[in-house]
Protein backbone atom coordinates (compact mmCIF):
# COMPACT_ATOMS: atom_id res chain seq x y z
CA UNK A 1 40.91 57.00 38.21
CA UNK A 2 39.78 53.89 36.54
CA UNK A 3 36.51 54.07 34.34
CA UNK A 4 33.49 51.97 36.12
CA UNK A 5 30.36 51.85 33.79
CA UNK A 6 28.32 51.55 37.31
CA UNK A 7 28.93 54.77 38.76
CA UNK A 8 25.75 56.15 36.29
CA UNK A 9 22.43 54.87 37.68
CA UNK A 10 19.93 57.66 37.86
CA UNK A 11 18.26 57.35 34.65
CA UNK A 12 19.84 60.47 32.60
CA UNK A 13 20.77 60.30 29.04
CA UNK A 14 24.41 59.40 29.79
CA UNK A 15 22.82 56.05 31.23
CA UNK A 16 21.39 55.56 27.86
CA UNK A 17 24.43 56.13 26.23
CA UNK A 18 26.03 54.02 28.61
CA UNK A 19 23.80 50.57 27.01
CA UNK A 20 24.46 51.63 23.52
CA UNK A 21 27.72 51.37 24.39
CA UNK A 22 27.94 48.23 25.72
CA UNK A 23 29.36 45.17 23.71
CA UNK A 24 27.02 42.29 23.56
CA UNK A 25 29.75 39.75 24.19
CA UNK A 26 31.91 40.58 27.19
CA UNK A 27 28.71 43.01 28.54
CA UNK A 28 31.24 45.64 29.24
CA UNK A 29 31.79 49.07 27.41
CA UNK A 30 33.52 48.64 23.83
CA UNK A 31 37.28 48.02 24.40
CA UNK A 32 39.32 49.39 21.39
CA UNK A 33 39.69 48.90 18.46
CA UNK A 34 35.92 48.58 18.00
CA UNK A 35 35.02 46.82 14.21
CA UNK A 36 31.79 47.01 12.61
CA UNK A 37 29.64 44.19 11.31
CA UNK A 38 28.26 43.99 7.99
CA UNK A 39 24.65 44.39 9.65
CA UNK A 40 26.08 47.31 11.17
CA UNK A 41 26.29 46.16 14.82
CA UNK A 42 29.51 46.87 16.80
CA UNK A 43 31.72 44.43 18.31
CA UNK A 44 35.33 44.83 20.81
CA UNK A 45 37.61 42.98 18.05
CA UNK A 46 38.88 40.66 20.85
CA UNK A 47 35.30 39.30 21.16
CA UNK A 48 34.66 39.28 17.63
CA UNK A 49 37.49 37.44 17.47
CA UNK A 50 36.99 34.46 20.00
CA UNK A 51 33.20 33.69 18.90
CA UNK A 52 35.12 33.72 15.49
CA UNK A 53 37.73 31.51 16.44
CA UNK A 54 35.01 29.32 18.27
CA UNK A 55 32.66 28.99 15.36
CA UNK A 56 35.84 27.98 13.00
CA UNK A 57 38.09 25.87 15.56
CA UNK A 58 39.81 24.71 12.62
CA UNK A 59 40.87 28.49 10.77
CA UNK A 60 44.54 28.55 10.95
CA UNK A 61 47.20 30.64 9.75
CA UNK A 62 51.16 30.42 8.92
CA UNK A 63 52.74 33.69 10.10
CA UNK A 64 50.71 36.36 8.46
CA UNK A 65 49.75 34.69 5.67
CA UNK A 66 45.89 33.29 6.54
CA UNK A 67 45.09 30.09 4.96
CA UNK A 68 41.44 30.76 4.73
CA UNK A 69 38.93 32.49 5.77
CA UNK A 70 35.54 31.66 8.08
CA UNK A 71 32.02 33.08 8.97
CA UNK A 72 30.38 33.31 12.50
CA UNK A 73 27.08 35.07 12.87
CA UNK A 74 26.69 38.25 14.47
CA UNK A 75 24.76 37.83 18.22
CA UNK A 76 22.83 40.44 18.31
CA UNK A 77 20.78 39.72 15.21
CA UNK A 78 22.27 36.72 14.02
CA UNK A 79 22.98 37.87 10.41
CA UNK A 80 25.81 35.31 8.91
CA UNK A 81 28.96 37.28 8.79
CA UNK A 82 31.48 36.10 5.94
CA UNK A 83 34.93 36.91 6.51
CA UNK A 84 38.15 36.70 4.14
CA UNK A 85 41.68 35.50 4.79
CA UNK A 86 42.52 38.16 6.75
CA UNK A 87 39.52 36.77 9.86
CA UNK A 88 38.43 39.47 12.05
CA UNK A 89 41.22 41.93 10.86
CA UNK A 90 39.64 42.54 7.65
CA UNK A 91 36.80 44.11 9.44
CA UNK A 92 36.44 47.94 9.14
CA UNK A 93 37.18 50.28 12.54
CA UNK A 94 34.43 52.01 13.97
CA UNK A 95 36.49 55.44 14.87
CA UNK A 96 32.64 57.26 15.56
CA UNK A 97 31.95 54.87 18.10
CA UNK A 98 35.78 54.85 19.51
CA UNK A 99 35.42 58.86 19.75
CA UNK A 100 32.25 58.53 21.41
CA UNK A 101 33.89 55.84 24.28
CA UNK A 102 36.72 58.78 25.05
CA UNK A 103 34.18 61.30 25.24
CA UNK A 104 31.56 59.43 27.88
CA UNK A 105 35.31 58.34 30.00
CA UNK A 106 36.24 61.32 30.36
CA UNK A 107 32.49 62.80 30.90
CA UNK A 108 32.29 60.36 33.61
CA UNK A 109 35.37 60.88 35.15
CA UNK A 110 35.09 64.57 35.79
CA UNK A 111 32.02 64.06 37.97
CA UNK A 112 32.46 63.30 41.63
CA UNK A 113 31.45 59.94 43.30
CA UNK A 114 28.19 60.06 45.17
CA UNK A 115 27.29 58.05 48.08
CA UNK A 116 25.76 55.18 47.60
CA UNK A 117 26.75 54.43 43.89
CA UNK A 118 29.27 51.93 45.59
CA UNK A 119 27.46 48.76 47.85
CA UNK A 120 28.03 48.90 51.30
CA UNK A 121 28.77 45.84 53.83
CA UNK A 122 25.44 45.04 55.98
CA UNK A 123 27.60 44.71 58.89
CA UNK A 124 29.54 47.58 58.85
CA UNK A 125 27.73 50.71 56.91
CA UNK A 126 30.12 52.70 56.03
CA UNK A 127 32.44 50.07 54.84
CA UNK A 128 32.09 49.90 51.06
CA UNK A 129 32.80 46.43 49.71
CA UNK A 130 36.39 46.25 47.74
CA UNK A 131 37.69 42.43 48.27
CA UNK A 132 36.18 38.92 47.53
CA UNK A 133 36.00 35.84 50.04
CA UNK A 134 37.71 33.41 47.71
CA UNK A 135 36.49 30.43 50.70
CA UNK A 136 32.74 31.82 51.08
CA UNK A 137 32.25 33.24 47.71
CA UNK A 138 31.20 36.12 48.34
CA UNK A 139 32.47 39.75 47.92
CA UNK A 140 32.94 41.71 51.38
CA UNK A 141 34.46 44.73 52.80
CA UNK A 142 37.95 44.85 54.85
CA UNK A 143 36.85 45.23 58.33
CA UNK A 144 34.84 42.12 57.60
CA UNK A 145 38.23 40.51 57.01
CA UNK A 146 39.82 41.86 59.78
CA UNK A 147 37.36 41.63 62.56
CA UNK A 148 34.26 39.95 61.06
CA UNK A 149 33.67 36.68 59.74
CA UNK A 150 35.56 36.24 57.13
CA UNK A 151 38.84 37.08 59.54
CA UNK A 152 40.11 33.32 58.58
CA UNK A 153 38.97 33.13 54.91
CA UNK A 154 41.29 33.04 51.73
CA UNK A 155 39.98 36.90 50.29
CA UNK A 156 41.06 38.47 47.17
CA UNK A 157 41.08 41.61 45.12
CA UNK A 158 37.57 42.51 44.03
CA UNK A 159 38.62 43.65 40.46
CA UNK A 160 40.73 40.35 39.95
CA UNK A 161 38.14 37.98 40.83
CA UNK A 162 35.40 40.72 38.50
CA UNK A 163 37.63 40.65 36.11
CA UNK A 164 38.55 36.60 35.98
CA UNK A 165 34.04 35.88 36.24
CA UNK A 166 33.64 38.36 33.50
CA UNK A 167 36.51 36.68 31.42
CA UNK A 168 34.71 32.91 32.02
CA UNK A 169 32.09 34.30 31.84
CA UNK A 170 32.59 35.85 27.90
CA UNK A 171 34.05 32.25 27.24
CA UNK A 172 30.98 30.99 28.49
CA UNK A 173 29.22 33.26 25.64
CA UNK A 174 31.47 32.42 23.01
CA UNK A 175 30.72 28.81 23.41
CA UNK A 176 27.42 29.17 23.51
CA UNK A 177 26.97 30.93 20.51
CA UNK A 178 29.86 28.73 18.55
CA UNK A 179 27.16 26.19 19.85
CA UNK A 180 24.67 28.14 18.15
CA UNK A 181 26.11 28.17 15.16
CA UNK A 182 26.54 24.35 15.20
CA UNK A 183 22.90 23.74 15.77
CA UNK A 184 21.98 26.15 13.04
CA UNK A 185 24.05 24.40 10.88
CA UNK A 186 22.15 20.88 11.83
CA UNK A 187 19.07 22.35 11.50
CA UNK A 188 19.99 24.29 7.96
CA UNK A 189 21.52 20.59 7.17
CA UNK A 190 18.06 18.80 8.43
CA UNK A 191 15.88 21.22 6.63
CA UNK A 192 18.01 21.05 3.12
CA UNK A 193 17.60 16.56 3.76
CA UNK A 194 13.41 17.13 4.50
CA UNK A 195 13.42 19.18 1.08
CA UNK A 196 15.08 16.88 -0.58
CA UNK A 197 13.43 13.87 0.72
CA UNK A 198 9.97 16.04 -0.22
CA UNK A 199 11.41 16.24 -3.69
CA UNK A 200 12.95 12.63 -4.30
CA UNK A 201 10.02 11.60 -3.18
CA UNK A 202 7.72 13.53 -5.80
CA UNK A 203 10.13 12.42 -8.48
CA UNK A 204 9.69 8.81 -7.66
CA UNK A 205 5.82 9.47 -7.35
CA UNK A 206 6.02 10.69 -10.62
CA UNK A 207 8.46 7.95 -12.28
CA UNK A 208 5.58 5.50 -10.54
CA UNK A 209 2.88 6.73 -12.21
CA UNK A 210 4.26 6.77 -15.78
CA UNK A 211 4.89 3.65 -15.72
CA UNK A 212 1.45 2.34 -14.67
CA UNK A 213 -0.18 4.73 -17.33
CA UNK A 214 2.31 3.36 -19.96
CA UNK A 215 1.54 -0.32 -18.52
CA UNK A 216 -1.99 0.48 -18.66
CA UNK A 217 -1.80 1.52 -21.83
CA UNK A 218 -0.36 -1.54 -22.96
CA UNK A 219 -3.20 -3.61 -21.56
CA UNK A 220 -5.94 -1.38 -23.33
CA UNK A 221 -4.05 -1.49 -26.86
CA UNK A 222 -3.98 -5.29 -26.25
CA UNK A 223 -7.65 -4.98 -25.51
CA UNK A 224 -8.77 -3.25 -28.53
CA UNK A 225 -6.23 -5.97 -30.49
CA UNK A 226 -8.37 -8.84 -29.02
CA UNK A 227 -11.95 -7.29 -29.09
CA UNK A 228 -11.32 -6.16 -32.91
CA UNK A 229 -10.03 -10.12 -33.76
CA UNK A 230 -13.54 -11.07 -31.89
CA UNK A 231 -15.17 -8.42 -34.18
CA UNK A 232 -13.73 -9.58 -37.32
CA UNK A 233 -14.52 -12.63 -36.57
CA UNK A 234 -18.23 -12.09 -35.47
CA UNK A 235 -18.64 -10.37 -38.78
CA UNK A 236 -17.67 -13.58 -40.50
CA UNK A 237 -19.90 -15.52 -39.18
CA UNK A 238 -22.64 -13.59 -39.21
CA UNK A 239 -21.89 -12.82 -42.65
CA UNK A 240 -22.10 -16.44 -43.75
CA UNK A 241 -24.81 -17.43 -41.65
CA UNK A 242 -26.95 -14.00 -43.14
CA UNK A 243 -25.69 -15.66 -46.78
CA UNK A 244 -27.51 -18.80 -45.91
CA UNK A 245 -30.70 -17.18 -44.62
CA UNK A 246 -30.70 -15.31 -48.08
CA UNK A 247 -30.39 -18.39 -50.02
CA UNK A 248 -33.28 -20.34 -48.09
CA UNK A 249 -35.46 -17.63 -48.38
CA UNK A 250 -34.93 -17.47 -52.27
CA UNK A 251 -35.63 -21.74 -52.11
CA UNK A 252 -38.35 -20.81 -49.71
CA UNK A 253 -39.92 -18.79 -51.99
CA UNK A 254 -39.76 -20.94 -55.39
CA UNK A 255 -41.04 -23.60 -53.33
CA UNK A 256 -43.89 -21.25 -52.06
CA UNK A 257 -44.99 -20.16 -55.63
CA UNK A 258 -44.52 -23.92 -56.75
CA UNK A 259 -46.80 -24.71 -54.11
CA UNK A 260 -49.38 -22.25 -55.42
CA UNK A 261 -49.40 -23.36 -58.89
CA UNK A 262 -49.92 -27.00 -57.67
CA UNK A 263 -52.82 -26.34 -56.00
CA UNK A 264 -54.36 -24.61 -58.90
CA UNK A 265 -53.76 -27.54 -61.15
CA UNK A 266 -55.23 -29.70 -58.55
CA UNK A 267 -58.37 -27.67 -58.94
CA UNK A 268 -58.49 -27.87 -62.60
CA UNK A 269 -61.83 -30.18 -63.30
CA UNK A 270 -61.61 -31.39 -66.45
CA UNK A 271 -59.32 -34.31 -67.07
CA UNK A 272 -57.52 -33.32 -70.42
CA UNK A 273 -56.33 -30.09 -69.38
CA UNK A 274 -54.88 -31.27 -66.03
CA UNK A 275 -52.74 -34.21 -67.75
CA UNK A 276 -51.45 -31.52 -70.08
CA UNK A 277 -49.83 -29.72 -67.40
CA UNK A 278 -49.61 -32.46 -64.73
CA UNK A 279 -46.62 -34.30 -65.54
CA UNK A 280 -44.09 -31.20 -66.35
CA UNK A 281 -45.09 -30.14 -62.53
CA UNK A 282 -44.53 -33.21 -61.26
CA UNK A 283 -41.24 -33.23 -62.82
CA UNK A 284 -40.46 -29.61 -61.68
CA UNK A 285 -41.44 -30.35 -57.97
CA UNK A 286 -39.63 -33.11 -57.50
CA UNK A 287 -36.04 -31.57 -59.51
CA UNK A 288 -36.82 -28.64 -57.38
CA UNK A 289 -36.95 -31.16 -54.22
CA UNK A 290 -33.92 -32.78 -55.07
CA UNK A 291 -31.87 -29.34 -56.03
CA UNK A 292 -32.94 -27.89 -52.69
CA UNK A 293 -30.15 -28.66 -50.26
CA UNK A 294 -28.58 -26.22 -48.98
CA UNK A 295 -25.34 -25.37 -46.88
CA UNK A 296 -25.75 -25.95 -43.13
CA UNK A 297 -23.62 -24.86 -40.35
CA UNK A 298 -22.86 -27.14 -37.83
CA UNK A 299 -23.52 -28.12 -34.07
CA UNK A 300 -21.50 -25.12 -31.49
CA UNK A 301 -20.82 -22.60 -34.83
CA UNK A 302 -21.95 -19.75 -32.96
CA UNK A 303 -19.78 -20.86 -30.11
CA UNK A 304 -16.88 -18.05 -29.15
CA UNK A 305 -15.01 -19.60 -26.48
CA UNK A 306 -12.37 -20.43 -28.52
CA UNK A 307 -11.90 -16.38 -27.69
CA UNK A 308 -11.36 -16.77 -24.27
CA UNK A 309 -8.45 -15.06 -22.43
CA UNK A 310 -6.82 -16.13 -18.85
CA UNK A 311 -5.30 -12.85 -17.04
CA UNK A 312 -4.44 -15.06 -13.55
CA UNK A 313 -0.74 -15.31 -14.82
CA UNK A 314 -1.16 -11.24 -15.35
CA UNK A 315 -2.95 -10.82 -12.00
CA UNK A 316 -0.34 -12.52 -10.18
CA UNK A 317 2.29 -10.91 -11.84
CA UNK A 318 0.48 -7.30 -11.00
CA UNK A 319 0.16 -8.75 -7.40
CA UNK A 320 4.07 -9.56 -6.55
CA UNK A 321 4.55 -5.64 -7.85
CA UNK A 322 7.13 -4.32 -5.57
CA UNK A 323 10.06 -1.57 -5.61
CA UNK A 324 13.40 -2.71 -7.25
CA UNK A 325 15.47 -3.47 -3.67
CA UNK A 326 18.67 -1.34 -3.06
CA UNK A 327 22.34 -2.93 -3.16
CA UNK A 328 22.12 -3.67 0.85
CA UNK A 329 19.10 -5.88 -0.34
CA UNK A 330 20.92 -7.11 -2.94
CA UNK A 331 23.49 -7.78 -0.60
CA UNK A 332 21.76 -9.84 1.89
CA UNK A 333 20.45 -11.83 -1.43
CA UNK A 334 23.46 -12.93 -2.88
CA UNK A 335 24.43 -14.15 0.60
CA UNK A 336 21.24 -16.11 0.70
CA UNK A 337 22.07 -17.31 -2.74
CA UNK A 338 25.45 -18.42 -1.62
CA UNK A 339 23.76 -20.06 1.57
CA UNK A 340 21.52 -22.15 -0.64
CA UNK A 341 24.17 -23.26 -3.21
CA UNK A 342 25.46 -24.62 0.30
CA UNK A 343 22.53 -25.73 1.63
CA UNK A 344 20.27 -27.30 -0.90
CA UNK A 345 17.80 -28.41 1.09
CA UNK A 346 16.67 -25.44 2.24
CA UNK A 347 13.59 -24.23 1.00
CA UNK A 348 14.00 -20.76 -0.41
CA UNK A 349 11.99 -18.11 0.62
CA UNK A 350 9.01 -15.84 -1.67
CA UNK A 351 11.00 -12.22 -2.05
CA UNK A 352 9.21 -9.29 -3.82
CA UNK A 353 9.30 -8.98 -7.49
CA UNK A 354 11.03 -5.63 -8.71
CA UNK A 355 8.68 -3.21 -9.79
CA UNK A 356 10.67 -2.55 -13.22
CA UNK A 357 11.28 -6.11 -13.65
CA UNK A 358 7.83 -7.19 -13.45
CA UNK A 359 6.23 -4.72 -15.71
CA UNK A 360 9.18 -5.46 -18.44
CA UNK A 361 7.65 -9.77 -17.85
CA UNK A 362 4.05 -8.50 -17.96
CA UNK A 363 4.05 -6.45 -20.83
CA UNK A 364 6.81 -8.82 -22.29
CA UNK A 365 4.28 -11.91 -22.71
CA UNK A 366 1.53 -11.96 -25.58
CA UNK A 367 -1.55 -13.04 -23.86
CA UNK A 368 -2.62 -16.51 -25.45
CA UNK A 369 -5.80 -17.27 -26.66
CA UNK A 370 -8.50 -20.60 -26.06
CA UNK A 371 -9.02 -22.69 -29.13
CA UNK A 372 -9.06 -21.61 -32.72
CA UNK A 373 -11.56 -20.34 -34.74
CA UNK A 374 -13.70 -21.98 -36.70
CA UNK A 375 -14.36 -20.65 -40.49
């Protein structure tokens, strides 16, 4: 008597042995020899093998020597299997499980059929249903085919057609998860491409912003270069003009006390005593009047523009800022370059400066300076 896994339905233990037993490929009990999964699931080692062969359609082998070996990943928890040369050979037996199949067959074979563990046609009742109307597509029952109405209808033997569904139907499987497999592999591929877009991209923030902090730099050492020349040189000036003032007060103040002793010889009455004095201070105000010119400075010597600085050359320079163009860019340009040399009198058209290249012309130029300075 053949084994049928159906026969149990009453919800005793052997029932739950009966799902443990099943193999999550073909749906049917384990068919020897049954091989065990690194995750410690069970497989029939036919199935194991076609999901294995359909996740690796191009694992080969020359006689018994195996060029290579493949993975697949295990359907009932999807843990990625890695397998040597050897494929789905190299896999370890399960005898426990094998022992436990022979004991449930022949457990279930010594019990007698019950009634109504079989389905029954609708039209007859105590027909059970044993063939398969290959025109209708349906499974039916011999009297059916004899006297009902599928009497003119192409039947065949129920286990045939069960067994041919269940075998498209486990290819059916096997391409679905060798499908799975594929789609985890996109998606492993997508995610790995996101990453490293996420980290290119952080590197390339990161090369951006040292070199604005090292062009920035640049610009404020230049600054302190120019502001310490406007400091030296405001020092000078100030210096020389603060000489001057020093000197005029000194004059201002011999010609204050000469002043002073003038008008006390003008007060002096009597007539001998002032000509006794008189002419000498004559003599010394009017030296002192001629010996009194000093150094002036002259007309705009506080003036500073010749300190003056245009940044529009560097502010156009920091607008045309833009990334250094790839070699399909560079492509296209030489071809426009090779269009104009034809076509002189086109007029060519503003591209982006290259980031790198502009900084390197920015920093390259020594800002220039309005004027001279005047000593």
């Amino acid at each position: 008597m053949d084994f049928q896994p159906s026969i149990l339905r009453d919800g005793s233990p052997m029932e739950s042995l009966e799902k443990q037993l099943l193999c999550p490929i073909c749906l049917e009990m384990f068919s020897k020899p049954v091989v065990i999964l690194p995750c410690q699931h069970n497989l029939c080692r036919k199935c194991a093998n076609d999901i294995f062969q359909a996740a690796n359609p191009y694992w080969q082998s020359r006689g018994s020597s195996i060029i290579s070996g493949g993975r697949f990943r295990c359907p009932t928890c999807r843990h990625e299997v890695l397998l040597d040369r050897h494929g789905v050979y190299g896999l370890q037996r399960n005898l426990l499980v094998e022992n436990i199949i022979d004991i449930y067959k022949q457990e279930c074979s010594s019990r007698p059929l019950k009634k109504g563990e079989h389905l029954m046609c609708k039209e007859h009742e105590d027909e059970r249903i044993n063939i398969y109307c290959v025109t209708c597509e349906v499974p039916t029952c011999s009297m059916c085919k004899v006297f009902g109405a599928h009497k003119d209808c192409e039947v065949a033997p129920l286990q045939s057609i069960f067994q041919g569904q269940k075998s498209e139907l486990n290819n059916c499987i096997s391409m679905l998860v060798a499908g799975n497999d594929r789609i985890q592999t996109i998606i492993s591929q997508l995610e790995d491409s996101c990453r490293s877009t996420e980290e290119n991209s952080e590197a390339a923030k990161q090369e951006l912003c040292a070199r604005f902090d090292a062009f920035a730099a640049l610009l404020e050492e230049k600054k302190t270069e120019l502001l310490g020349r406007i400091t030296r040189e405001q020092e000078d000036k100030t210096g020389f003009v603060q000489g001057l003032i020093h000197k005029y007060k000194e004059q201002l103040e011999k010609s204050s006390r000469l002043v002073e002793t003038a008008i006390q010889a003008m007060e002096e009455t009597g007539g001998a005593a002032f000509l006794m004095n008189a002419k000498q201070l004559i003599k010394t105000i009017v030296e002192a009047s001629k010996g009194g010119r000093l150094e002036k400075i002259e007309q705009g010597y506080e003036n500073m523009d010749a300190f003056t600085v245009s940044l529009e050359h560097l502010a156009d320079a920091v607008r045309a800022l833009d990334f250094e163009p790839d070699e399909e860019d560079e492509f296209y340009e030489e071809v426009e370059e090779e269009i104009e040399d034809t076509e002189p009198e086109r007029v060519e058209a503003g591209r982006a400066v290259p980031l790198r290249a502009s900084i390197t012309s920015i920093t390259a130029e020594p800002p220039q300076t309005e004027g001279t300075t005047e000593d």
